[in-house]
Protein backbone atom coordinates (compact mmCIF):
# COMPACT_ATOMS: atom_id res chain seq x y z
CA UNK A 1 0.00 0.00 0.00
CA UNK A 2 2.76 2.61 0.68
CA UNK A 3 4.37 1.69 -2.70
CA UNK A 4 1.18 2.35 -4.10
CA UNK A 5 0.71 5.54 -2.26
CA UNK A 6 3.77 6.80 -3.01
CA UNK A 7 3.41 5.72 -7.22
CA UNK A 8 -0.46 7.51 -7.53
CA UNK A 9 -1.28 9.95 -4.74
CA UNK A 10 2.26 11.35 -2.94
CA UNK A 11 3.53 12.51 -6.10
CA UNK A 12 -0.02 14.88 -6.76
CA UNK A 13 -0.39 15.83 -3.00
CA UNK A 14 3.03 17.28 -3.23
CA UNK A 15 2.18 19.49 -6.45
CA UNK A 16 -0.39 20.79 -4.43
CA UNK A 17 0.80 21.16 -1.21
CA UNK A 18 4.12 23.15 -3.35
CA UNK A 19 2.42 24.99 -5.84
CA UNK A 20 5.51 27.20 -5.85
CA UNK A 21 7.85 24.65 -6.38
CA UNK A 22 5.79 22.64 -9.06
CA UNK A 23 6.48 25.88 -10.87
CA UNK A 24 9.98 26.34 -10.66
CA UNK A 25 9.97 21.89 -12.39
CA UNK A 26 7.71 23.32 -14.92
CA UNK A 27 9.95 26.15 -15.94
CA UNK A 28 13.22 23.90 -15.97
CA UNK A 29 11.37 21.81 -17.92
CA UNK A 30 10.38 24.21 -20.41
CA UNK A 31 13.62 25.35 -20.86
CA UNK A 32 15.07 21.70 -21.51
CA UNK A 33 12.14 21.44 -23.80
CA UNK A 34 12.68 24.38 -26.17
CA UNK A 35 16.32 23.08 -26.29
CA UNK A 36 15.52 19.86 -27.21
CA UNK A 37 13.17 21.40 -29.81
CA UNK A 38 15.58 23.60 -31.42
CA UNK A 39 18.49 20.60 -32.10
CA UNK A 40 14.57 18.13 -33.55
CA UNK A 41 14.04 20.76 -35.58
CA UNK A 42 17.78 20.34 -37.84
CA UNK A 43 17.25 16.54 -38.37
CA UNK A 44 13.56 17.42 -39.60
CA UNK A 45 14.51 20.20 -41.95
CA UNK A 46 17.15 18.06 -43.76
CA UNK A 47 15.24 14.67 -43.61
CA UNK A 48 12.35 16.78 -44.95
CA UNK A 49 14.33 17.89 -48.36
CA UNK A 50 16.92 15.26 -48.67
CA UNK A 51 15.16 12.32 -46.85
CA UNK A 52 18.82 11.76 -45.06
CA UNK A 53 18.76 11.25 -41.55
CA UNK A 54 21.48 13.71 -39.93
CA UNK A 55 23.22 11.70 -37.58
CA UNK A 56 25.56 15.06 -37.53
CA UNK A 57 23.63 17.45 -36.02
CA UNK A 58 24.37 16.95 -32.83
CA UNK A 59 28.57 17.42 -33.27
CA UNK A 60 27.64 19.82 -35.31
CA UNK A 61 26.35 21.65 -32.57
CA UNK A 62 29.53 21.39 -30.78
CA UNK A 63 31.21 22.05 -33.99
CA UNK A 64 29.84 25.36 -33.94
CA UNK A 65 29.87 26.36 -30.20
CA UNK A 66 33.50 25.08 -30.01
CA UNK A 67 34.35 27.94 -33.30
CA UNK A 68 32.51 30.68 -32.13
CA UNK A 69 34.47 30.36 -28.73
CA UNK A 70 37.68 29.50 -30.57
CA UNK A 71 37.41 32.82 -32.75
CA UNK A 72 36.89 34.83 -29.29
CA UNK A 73 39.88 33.57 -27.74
CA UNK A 74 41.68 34.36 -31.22
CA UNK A 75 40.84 38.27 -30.45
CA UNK A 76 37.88 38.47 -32.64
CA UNK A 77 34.80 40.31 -31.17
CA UNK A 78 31.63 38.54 -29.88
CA UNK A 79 29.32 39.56 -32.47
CA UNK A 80 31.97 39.14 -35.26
CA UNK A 81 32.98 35.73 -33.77
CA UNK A 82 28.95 34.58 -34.85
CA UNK A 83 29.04 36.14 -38.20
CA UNK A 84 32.68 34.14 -39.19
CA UNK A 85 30.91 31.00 -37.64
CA UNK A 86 27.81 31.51 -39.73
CA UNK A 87 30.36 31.70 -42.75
CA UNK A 88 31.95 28.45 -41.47
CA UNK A 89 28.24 27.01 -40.78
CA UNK A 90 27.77 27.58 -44.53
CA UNK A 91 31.20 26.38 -45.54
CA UNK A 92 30.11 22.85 -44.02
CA UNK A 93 27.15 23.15 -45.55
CA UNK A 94 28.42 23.46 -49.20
CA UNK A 95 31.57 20.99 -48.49
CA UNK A 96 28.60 18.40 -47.60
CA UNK A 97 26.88 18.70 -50.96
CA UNK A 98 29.87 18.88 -52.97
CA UNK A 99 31.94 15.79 -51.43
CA UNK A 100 29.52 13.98 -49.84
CA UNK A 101 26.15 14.36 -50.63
CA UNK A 102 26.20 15.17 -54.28
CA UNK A 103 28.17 11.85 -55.54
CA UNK A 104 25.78 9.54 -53.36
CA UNK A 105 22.09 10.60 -54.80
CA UNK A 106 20.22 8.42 -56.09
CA UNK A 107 21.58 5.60 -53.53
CA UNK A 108 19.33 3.84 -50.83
CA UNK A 109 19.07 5.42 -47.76
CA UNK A 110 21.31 3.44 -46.00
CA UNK A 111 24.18 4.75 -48.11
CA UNK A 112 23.39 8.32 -47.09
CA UNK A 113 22.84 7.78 -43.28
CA UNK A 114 26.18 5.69 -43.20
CA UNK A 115 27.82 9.35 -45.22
CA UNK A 116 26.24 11.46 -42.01
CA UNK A 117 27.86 9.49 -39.53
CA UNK A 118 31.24 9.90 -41.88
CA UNK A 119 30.61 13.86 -41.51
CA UNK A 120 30.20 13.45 -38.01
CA UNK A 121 33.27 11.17 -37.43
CA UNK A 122 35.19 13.61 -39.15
CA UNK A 123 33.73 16.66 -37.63
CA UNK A 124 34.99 15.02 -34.20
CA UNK A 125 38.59 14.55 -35.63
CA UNK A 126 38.73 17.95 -37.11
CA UNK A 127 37.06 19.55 -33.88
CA UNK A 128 39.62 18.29 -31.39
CA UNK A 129 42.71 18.88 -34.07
CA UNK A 130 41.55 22.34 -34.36
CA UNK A 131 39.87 23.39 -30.55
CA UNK A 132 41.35 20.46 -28.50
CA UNK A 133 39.89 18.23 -26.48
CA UNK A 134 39.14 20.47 -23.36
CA UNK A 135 36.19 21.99 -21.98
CA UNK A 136 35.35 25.63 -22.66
CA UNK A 137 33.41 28.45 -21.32
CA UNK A 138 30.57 30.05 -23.48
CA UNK A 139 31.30 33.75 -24.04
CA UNK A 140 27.89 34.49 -22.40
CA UNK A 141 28.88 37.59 -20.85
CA UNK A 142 30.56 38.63 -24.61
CA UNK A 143 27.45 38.50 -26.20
CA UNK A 144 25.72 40.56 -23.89
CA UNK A 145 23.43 37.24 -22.54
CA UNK A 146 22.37 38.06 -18.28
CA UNK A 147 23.93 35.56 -15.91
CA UNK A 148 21.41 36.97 -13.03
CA UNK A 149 17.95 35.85 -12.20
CA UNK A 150 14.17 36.62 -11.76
CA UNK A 151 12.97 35.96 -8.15
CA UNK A 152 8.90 35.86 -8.78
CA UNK A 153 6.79 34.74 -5.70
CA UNK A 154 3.39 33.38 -6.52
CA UNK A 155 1.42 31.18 -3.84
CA UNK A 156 3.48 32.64 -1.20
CA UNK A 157 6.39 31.28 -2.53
CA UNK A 158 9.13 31.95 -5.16
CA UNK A 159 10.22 30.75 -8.76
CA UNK A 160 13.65 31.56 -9.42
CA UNK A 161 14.53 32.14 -13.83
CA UNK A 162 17.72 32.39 -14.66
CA UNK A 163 18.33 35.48 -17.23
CA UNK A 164 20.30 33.39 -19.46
CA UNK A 165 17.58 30.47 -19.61
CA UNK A 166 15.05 33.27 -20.34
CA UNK A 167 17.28 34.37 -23.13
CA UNK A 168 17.40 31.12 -24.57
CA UNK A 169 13.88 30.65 -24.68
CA UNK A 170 13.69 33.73 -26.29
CA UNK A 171 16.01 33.38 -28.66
CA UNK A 172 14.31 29.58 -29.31
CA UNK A 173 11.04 31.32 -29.84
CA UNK A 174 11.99 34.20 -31.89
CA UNK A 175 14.15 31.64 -34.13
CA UNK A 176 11.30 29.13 -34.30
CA UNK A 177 9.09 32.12 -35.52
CA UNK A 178 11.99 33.23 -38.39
CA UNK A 179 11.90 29.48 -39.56
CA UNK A 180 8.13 28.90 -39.80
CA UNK A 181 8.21 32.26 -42.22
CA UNK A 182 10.97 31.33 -44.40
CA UNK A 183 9.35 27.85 -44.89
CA UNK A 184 6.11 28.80 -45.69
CA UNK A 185 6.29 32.83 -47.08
CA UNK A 186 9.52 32.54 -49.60
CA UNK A 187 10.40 30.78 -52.21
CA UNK A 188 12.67 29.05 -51.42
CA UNK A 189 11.12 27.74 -48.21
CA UNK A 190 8.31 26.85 -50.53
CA UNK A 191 10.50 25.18 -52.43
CA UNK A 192 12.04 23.20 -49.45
CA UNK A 193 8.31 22.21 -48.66
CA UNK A 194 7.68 21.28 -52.25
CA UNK A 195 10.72 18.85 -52.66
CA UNK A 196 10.22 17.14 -49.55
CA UNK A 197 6.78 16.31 -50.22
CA UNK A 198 7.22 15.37 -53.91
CA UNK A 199 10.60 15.15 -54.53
CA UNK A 200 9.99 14.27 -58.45
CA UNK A 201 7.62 17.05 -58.84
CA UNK A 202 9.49 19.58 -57.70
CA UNK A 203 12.83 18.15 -59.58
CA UNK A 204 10.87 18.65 -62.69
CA UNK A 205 9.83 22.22 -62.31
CA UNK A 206 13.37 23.47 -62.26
CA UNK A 207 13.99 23.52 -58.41
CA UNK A 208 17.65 22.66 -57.86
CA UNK A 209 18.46 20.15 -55.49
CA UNK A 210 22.03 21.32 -54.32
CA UNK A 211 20.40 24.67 -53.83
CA UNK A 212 18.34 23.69 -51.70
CA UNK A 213 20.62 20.89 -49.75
CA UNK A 214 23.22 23.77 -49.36
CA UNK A 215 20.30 26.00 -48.01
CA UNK A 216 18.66 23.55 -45.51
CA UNK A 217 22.55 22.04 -44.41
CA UNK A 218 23.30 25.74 -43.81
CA UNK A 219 19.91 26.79 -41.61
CA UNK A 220 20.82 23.61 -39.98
CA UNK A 221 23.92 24.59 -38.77
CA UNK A 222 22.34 28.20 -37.82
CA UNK A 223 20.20 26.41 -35.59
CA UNK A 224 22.83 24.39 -34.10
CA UNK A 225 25.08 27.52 -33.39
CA UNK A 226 21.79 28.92 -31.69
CA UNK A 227 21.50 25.78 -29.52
CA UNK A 228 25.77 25.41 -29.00
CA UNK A 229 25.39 28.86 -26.98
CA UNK A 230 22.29 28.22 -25.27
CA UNK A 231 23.33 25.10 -24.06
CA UNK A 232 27.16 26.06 -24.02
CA UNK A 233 25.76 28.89 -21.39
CA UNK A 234 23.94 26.10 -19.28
CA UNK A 235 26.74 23.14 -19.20
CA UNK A 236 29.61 24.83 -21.03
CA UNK A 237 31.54 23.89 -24.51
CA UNK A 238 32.52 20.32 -24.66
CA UNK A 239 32.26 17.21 -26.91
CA UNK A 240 29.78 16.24 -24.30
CA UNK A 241 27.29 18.46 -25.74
CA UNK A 242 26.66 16.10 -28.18
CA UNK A 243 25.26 13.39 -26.14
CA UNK A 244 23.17 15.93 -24.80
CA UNK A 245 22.09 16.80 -27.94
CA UNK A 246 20.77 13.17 -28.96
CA UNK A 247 17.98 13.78 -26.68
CA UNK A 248 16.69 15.06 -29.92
CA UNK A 249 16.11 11.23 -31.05
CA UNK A 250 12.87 10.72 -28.82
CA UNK A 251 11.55 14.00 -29.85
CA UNK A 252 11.41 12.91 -33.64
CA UNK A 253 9.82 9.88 -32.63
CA UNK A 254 7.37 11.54 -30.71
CA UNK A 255 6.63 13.87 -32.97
CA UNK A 256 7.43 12.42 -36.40
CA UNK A 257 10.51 12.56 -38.35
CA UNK A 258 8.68 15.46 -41.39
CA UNK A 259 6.71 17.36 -39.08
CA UNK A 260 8.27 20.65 -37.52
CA UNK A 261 4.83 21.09 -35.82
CA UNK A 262 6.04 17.78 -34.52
CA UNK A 263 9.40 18.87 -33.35
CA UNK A 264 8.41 21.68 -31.60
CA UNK A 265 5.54 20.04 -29.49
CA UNK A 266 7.56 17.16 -29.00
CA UNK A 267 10.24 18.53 -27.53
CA UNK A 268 8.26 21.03 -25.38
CA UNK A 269 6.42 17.65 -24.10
CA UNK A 270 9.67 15.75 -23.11
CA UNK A 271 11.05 18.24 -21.68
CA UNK A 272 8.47 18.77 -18.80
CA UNK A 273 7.26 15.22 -18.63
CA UNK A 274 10.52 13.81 -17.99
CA UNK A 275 11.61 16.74 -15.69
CA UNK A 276 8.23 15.98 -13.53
CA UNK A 277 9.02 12.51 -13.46
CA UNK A 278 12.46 12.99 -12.44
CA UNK A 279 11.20 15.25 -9.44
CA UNK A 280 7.53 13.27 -8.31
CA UNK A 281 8.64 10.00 -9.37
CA UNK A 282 12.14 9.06 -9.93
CA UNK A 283 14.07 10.82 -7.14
CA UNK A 284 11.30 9.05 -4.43
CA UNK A 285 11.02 5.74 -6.06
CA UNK A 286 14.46 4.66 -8.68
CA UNK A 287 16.89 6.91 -6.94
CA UNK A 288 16.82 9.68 -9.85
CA UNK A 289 18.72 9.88 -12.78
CA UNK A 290 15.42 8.76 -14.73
CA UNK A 291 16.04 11.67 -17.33
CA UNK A 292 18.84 9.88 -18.92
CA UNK A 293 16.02 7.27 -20.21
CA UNK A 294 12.25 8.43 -19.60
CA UNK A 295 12.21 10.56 -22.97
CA UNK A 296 13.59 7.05 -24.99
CA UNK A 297 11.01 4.88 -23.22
CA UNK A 298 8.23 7.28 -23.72
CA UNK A 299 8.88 7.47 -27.43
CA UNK A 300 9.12 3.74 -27.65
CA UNK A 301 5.37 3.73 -25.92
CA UNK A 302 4.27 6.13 -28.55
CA UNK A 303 5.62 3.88 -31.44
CA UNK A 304 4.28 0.75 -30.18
CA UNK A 305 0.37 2.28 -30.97
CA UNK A 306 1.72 4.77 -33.60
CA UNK A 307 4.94 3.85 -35.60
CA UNK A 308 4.74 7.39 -37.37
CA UNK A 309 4.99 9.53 -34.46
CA UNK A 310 2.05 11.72 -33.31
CA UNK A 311 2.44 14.12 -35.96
CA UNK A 312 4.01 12.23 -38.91
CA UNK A 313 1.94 11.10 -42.11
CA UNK A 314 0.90 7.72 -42.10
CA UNK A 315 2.77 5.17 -45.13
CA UNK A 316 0.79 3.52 -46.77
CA UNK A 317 2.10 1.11 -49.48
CA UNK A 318 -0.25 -0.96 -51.73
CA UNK A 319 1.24 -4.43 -52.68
C-alpha cells in the first residue's frame, strides 16, 4: 500500500501542497524542452528535403559552439565571432553537398545515413585537431546574454529564472518564428516544402536540389550555433554536448521525423514530462537519474500504438 501511495497519490499531494515549487519543475522543464526542440528541428529540416537522416547534427552543434568560442579567444569580437561562424556554418554546408552528398544521390538510404555518420566522425577529428579536447566556457557575458535571475513569488512562494535560460527561450522562440516564415512565405522555403513532399515534382519544375541541400545544411547549422550557446551557457563547450544533444532522437519519434509542428511540441512535451518525473517520481522511487532514459522509453510507448509519431503522415504502401 505505501508503494502504491507513493506511485499515484504522494507525487499529486506534493504538487499541491508546493504549488511554488511545481512551478519552478515546470519552468526547468520548459527550458530543456525548447532546447531539445531547437536541435529536432535540424534533423527534420534536412530529412524533410533530402530524406537523409542527420546523424551530424548533434557534433555539429559542438562544432559550432567550439568555433565561435575559438574565434573569441583568437581576439575576434563577440558579435563578429557569430558572423565568421555563420560563414563556417555555410562552408560545411556546401563541403557536404559537394563531397559527400552530391556523388551519393540516387543511392538507398542506407548509403546516405552511413555518409552522415562519416561527416560526423570527421567533424569530431577535425574539432579536437583544431579546438582540442578540453572543456570551454561560453562567451555568455561577450554576447551581452544576463547571468542573473528573476525571483517571482506566486502562492506565497518563489520561482527563481535564470536570465540566461530566459534568453534562450527567447532566442528559441523568436528563431522558431523566423523558420516557420521562411518555410512557408519565400520561395525558397516553398521550395524546401515542395521537394520534400514530392521530390519528383518539384525536380521537374526546375527547383535545384544542391540549392536547396546547401540551403537547408546551412539553416541547420544556424540552428545548431543557436543551440551550441544556449546550451554552451547552461553546461559549457565540450564534446559532451553532443550526447546531450541526442535527446533530440525521442523528440522525432514523438513527434514524427517530417513534421516541424512535430518537433516543436515534442520537444516542449519531453522536456516537462521527464523533468516531472524525475522530481515526483524518480528521485522518491528509482533513486533519480530517470532523465537519462524516460524521454527514450516514452517514445518507444508512442511507437508501439503509432509507428509514425504523433504528428508524422501515415505510409501507406499498396502491394
Amino acid at each position: 500500500m505505501d508503494a502504491l501511495y507513493l506511485m499515484f497519490v504522494d507525487p499529486f499531494v506534493q504538487m499541491a501542497d508546493a504549488p511554488d515549487f511545481f512551478l519552478q519543475v515546470l519552468w526547468e522543464g520548459l527550458v530543456s524542452g525548447v532546447l531539445y526542440a531547437l536541435i529536432a528541428l535540424g534533423f527534420v529540416l534536412i530529412f524533410k528535403s533530402s530524406r537523409i537522416f542527420n546523424f551530424a547534427q548533434g557534433i555539429m552543434v559542438v562544432f559550432a559552439a567550439l568555433t565561435l568560442v575559438g574565434l573569441y579567444e583568437m581576439g575576434l569580437p563577440a558579435w563578429v565571432s557569430v558572423g565568421v561562424t555563420l560563414l563556417v556554418m555555410y562552408g560545411l554546408a556546401m563541403c557536404v553537398e559537394r563531397v559527400v552528398l552530391r556523388p551519393l544521390v540516387g543511392q538507398p538510404d542506407i548509403i546516405l545515413f552511413m555518409a552522415s555518420i562519416g561527416v560526423t566522425m570527421f567533424l569530431i577529428g577535425f574539432g579536437e585537431f583544431v579546438f582540442g579536447g578540453e572543456n570551454k566556457v561560453m562567451i555568455t557575458e561577450a554576447l551581452g546574454i544576463p547571468t542573473g535571475a528573476i525571483e517571482l513569488n506566486p502562492f506565497d512562494g518563489f520561482v527563481l529564472i535564470e536570465e540566461k535560460d530566459l534568453t534562450a527561450v527567447i532566442m528559441a522562440v523568436l528563431l522558431v518564428l523566423g523558420l516557420l516564415l521562411f518555410l512557408n512565405k519565400t520561395a525558397m522555403g516553398r521550395a524546401i516544402r515542395a521537394l520534400g513532399d514530392d521530390p519528383q515534382a518539384a525536380l521537374s519544375v526546375g527547383i535545384s536540389l544542391s540549392q536547396i541541400w546547401v540551403l537547408v545544411w546551412f539553416i541547420a547549422g544556424v540552428i545548431a550555433l543557436a543551440t551550441g550557446i544556449v546550451w554552451g551557457a547552461r553546461a559549457g563547450v565540450s564534446f559532451a554536448l553532443e550526447v546531450i544533444a541526442y535527446k533530440a532522437l525521442p523528440v522525432l519519434m514523438l513527434g514524427g521525423l517530417e513534421s516541424v509542428a512535430g518537433a516543436i511540441i515534442g520537444g516542449i512535451a519531453i522536456g516537462l514530462l521527464e523533468k516531472i518525473f524525475e522530481i515526483y517520481w524518480g528521485q522518491p522511487l528509482l533513486g533519480g537519474n530517470t532523465e537519462t532514459w524516460f524521454a527514450f522509453i516514452l517514445a518507444l510507448v508512442v511507437l508501439l500504438f503509432r509507428p509514425q509519431g504523433l504528428f508524422g503522415e501515415r505510409i501507406i504502401e499498396r502491394v
